[in-house]
PDB file of N, CA and C in Angstrom:
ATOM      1  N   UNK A   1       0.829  -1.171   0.000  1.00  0.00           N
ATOM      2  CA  UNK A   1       0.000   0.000   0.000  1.00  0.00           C
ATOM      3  C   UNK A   1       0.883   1.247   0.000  1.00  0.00           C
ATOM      4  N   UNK A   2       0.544   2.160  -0.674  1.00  0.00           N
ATOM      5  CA  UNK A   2       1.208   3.544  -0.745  1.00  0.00           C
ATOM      6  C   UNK A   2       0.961   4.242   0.611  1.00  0.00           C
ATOM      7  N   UNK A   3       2.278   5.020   0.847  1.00  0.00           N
ATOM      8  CA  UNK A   3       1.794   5.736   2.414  1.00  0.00           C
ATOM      9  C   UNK A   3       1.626   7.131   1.546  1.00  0.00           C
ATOM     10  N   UNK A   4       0.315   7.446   2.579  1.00  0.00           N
ATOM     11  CA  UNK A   4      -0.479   8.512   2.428  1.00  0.00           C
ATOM     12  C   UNK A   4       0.065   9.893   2.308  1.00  0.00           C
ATOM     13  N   UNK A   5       0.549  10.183   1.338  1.00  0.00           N
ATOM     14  CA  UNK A   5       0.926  11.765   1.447  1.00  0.00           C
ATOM     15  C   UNK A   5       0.366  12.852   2.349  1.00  0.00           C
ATOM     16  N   UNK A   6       0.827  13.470   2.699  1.00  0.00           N
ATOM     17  CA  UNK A   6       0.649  14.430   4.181  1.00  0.00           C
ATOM     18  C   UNK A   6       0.254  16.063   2.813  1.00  0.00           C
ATOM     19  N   UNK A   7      -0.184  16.833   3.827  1.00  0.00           N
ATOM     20  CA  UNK A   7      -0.290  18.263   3.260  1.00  0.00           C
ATOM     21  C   UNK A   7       0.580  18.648   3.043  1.00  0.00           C
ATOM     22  N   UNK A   8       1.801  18.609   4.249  1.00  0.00           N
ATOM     23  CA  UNK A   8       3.194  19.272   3.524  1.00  0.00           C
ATOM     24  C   UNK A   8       3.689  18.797   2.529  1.00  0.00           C
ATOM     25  N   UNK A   9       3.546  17.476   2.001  1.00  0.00           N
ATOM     26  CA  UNK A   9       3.951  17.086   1.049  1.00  0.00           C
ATOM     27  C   UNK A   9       3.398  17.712  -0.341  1.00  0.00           C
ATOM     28  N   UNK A  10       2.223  18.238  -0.607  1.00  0.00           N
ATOM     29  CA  UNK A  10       1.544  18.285  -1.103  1.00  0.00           C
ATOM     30  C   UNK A  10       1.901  20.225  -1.009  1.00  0.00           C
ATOM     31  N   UNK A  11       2.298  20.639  -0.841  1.00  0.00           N
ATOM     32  CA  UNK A  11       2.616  22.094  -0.905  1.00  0.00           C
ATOM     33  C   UNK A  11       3.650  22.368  -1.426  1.00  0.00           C
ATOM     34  N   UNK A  12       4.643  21.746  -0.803  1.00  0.00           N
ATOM     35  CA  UNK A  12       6.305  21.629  -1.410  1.00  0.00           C
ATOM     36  C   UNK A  12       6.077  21.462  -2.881  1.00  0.00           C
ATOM     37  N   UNK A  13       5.183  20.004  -3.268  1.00  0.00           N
ATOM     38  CA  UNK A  13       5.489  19.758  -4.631  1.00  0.00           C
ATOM     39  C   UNK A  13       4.782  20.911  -5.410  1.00  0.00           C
ATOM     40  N   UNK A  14       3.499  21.866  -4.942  1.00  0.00           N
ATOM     41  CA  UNK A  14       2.804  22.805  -5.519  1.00  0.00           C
ATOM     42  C   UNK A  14       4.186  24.172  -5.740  1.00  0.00           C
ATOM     43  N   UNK A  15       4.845  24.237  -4.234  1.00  0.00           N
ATOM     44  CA  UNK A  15       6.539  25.207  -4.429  1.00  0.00           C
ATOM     45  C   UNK A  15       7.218  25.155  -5.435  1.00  0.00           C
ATOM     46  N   UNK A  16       7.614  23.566  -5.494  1.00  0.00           N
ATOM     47  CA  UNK A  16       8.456  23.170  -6.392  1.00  0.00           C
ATOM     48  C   UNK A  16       8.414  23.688  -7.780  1.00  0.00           C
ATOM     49  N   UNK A  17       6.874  23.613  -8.059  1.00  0.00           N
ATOM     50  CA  UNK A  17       5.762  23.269  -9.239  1.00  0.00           C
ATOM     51  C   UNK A  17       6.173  25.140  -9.403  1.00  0.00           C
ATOM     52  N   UNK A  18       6.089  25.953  -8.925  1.00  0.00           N
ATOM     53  CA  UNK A  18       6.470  27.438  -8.788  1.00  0.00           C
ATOM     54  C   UNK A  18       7.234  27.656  -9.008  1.00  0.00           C
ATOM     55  N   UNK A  19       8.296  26.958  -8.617  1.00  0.00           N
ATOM     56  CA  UNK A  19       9.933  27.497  -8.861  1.00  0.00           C
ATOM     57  C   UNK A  19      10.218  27.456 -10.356  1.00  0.00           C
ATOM     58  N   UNK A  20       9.773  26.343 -10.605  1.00  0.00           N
ATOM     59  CA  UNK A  20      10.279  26.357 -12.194  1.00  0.00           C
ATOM     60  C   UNK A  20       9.516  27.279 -13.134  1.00  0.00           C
ATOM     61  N   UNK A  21       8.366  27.739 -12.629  1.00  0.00           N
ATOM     62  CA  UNK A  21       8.083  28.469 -13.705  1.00  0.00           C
ATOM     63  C   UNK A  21       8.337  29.852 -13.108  1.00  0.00           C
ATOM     64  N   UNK A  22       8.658  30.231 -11.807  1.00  0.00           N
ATOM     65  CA  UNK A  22       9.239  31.417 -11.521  1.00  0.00           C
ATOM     66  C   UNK A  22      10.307  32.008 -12.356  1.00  0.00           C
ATOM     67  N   UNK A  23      10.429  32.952 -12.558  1.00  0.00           N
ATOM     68  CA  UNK A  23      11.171  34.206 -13.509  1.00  0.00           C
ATOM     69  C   UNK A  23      12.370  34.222 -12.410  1.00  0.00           C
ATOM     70  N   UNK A  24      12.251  34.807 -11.402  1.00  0.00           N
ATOM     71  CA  UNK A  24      12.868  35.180 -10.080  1.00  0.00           C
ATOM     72  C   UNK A  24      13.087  34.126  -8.973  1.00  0.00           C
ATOM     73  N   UNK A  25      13.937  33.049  -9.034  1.00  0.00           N
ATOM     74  CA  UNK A  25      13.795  31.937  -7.853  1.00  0.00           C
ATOM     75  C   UNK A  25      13.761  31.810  -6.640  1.00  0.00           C
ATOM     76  N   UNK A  26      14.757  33.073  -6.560  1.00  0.00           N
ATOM     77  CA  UNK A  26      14.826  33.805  -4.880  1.00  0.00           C
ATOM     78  C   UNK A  26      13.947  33.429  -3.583  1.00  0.00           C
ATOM     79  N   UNK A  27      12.846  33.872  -3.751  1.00  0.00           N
ATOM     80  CA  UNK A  27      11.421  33.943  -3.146  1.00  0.00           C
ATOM     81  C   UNK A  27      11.305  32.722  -2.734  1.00  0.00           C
ATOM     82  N   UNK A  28      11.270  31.878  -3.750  1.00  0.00           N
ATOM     83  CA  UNK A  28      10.296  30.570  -3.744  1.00  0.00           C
ATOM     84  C   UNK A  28      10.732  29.502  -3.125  1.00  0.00           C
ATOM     85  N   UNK A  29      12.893  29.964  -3.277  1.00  0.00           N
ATOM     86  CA  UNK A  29      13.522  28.877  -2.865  1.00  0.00           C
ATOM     87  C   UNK A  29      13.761  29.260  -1.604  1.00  0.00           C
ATOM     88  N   UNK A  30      13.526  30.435  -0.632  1.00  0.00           N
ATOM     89  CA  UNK A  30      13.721  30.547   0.543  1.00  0.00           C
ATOM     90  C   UNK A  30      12.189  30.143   1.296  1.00  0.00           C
ATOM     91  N   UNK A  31      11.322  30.352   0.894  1.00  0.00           N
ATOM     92  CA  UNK A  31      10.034  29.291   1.224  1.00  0.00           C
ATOM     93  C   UNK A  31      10.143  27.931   1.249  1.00  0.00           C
ATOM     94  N   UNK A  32      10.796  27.369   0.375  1.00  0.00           N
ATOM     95  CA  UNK A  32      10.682  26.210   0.431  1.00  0.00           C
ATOM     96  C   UNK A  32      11.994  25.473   1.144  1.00  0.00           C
ATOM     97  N   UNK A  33      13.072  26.421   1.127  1.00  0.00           N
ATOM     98  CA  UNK A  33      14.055  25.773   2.373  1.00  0.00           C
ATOM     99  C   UNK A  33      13.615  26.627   3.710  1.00  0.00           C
ATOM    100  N   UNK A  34      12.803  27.536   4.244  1.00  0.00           N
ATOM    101  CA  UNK A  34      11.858  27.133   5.701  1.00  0.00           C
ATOM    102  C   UNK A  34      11.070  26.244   5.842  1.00  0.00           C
ATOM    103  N   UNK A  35      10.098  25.951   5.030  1.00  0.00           N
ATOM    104  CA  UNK A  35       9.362  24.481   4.759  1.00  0.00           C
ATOM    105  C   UNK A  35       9.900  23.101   5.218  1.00  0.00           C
ATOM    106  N   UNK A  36      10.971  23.248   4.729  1.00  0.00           N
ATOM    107  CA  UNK A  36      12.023  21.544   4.986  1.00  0.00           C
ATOM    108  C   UNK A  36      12.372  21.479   6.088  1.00  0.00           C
ATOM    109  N   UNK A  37      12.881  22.903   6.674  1.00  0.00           N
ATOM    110  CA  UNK A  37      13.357  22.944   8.116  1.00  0.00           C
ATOM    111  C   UNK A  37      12.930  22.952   8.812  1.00  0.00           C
ATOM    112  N   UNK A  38      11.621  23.323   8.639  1.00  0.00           N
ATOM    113  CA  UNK A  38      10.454  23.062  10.214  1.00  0.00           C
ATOM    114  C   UNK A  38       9.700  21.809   9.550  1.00  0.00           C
ATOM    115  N   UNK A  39       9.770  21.043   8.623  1.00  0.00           N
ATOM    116  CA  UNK A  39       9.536  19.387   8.298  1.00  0.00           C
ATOM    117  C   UNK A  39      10.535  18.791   9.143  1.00  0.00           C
ATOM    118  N   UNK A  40      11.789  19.097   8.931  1.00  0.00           N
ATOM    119  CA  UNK A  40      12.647  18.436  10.162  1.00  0.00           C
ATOM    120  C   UNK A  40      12.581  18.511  11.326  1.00  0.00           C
ATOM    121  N   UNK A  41      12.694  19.514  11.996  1.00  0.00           N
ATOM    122  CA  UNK A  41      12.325  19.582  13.045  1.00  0.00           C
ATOM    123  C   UNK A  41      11.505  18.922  13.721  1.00  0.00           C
ATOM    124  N   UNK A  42      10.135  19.531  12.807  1.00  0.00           N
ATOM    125  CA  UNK A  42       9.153  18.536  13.753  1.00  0.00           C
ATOM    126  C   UNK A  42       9.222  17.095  13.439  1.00  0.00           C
ATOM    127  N   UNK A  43       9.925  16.520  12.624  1.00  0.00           N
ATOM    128  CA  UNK A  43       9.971  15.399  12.814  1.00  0.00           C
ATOM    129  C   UNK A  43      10.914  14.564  13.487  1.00  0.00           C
ATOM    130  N   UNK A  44      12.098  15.635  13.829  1.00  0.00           N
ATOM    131  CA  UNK A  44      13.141  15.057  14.963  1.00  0.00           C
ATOM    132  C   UNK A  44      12.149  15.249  16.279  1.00  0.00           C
ATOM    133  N   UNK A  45      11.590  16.190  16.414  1.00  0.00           N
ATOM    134  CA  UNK A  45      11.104  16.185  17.541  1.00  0.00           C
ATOM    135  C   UNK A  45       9.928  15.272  17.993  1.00  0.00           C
ATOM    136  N   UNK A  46       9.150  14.848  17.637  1.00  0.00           N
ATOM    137  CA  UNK A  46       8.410  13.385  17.188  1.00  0.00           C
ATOM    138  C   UNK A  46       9.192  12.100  17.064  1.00  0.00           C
ATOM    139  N   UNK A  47      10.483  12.247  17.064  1.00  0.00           N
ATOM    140  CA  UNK A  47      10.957  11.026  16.621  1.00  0.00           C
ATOM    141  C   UNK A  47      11.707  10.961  18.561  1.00  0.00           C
ATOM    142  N   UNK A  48      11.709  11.740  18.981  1.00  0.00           N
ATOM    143  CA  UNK A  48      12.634  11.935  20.360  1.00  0.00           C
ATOM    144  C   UNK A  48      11.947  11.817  21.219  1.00  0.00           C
ATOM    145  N   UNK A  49      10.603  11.752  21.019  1.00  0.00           N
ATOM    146  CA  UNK A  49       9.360  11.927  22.364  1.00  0.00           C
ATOM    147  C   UNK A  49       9.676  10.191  23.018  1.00  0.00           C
ATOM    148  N   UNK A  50       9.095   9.870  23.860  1.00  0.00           N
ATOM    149  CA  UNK A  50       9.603   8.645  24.347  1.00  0.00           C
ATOM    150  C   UNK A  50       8.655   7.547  23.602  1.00  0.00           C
ATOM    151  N   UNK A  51       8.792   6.754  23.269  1.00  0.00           N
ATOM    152  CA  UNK A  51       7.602   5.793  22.482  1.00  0.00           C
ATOM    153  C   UNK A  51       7.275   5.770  23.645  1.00  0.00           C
ATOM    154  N   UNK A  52       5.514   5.493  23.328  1.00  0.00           N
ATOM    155  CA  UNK A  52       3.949   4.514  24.041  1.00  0.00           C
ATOM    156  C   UNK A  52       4.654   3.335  24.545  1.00  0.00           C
ATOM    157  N   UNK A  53       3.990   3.144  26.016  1.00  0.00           N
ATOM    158  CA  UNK A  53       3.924   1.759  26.363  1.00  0.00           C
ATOM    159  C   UNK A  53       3.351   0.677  25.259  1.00  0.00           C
ATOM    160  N   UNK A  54       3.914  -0.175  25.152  1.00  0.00           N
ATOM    161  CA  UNK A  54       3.204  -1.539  24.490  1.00  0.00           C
ATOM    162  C   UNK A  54       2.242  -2.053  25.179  1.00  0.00           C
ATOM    163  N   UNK A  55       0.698  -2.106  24.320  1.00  0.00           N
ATOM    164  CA  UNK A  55       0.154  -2.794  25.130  1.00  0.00           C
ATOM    165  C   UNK A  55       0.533  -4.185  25.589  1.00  0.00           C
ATOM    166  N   UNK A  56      -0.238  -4.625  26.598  1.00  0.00           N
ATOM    167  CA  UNK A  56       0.092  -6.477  26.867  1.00  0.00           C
ATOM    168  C   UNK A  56      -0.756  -7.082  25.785  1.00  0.00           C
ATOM    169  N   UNK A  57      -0.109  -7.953  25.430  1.00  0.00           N
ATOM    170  CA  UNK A  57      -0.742  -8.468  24.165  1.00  0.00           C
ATOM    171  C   UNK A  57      -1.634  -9.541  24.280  1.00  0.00           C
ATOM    172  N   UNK A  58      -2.563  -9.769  23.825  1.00  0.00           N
ATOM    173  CA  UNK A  58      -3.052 -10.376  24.074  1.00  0.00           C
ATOM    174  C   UNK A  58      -3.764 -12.322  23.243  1.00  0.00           C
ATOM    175  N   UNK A  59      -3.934 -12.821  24.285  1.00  0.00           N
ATOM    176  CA  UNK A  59      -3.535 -14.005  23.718  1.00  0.00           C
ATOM    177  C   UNK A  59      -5.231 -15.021  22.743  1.00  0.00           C
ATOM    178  N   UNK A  60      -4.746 -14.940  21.865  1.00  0.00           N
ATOM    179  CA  UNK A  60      -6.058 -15.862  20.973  1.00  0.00           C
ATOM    180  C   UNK A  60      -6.188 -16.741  21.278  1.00  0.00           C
ATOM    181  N   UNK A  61      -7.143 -17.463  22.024  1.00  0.00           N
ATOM    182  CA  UNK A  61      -8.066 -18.601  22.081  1.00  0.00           C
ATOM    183  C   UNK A  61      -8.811 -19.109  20.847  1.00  0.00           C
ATOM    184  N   UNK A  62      -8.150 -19.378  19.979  1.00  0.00           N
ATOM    185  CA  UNK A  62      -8.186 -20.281  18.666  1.00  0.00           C
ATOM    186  C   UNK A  62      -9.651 -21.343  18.683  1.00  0.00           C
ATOM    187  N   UNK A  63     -10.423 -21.051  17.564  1.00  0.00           N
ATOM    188  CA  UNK A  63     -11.250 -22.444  17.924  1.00  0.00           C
ATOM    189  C   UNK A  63     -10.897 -23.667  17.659  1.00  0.00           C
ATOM    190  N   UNK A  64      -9.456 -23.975  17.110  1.00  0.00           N
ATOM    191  CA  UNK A  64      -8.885 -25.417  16.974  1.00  0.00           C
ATOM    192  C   UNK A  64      -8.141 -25.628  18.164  1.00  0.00           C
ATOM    193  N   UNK A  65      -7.703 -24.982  19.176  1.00  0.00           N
ATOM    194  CA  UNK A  65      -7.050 -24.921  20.149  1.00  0.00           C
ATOM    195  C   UNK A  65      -7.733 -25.671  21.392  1.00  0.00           C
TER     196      UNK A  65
END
């Protein structure tokens, strides 16, 4: 299964989609390298939080069992 593209994903490529037809790149490419950097971020910072307890797992009582 394909993983689900996010909104930011979906903006960048609309940036991207800008840049090239921008006259002037300046603009578009300093938008879109703040974009990446607070994509990182928050995803280091999400990645550092402590994982969830595991639940206890629980055990199947099979009807061939």
């Amino acid at each position: 299964m394909a993983k689900k593209q996010e909104a930011v994903d979906n903006l960048l490529d609309a940036l991207v989609w800008m840049r090239r037809k921008a006259k002037k790149h300046e603009p578009v490419d300093a938008l879109i390298d703040a974009l990446v950097g607070m994509r990182r971020k928050a995803k280091k910072k999400t990645a550092q939080k402590t994982p969830l307890k595991k639940k206890a797992g629980r055990r199947r009582s099979g009807a061939g069992q």
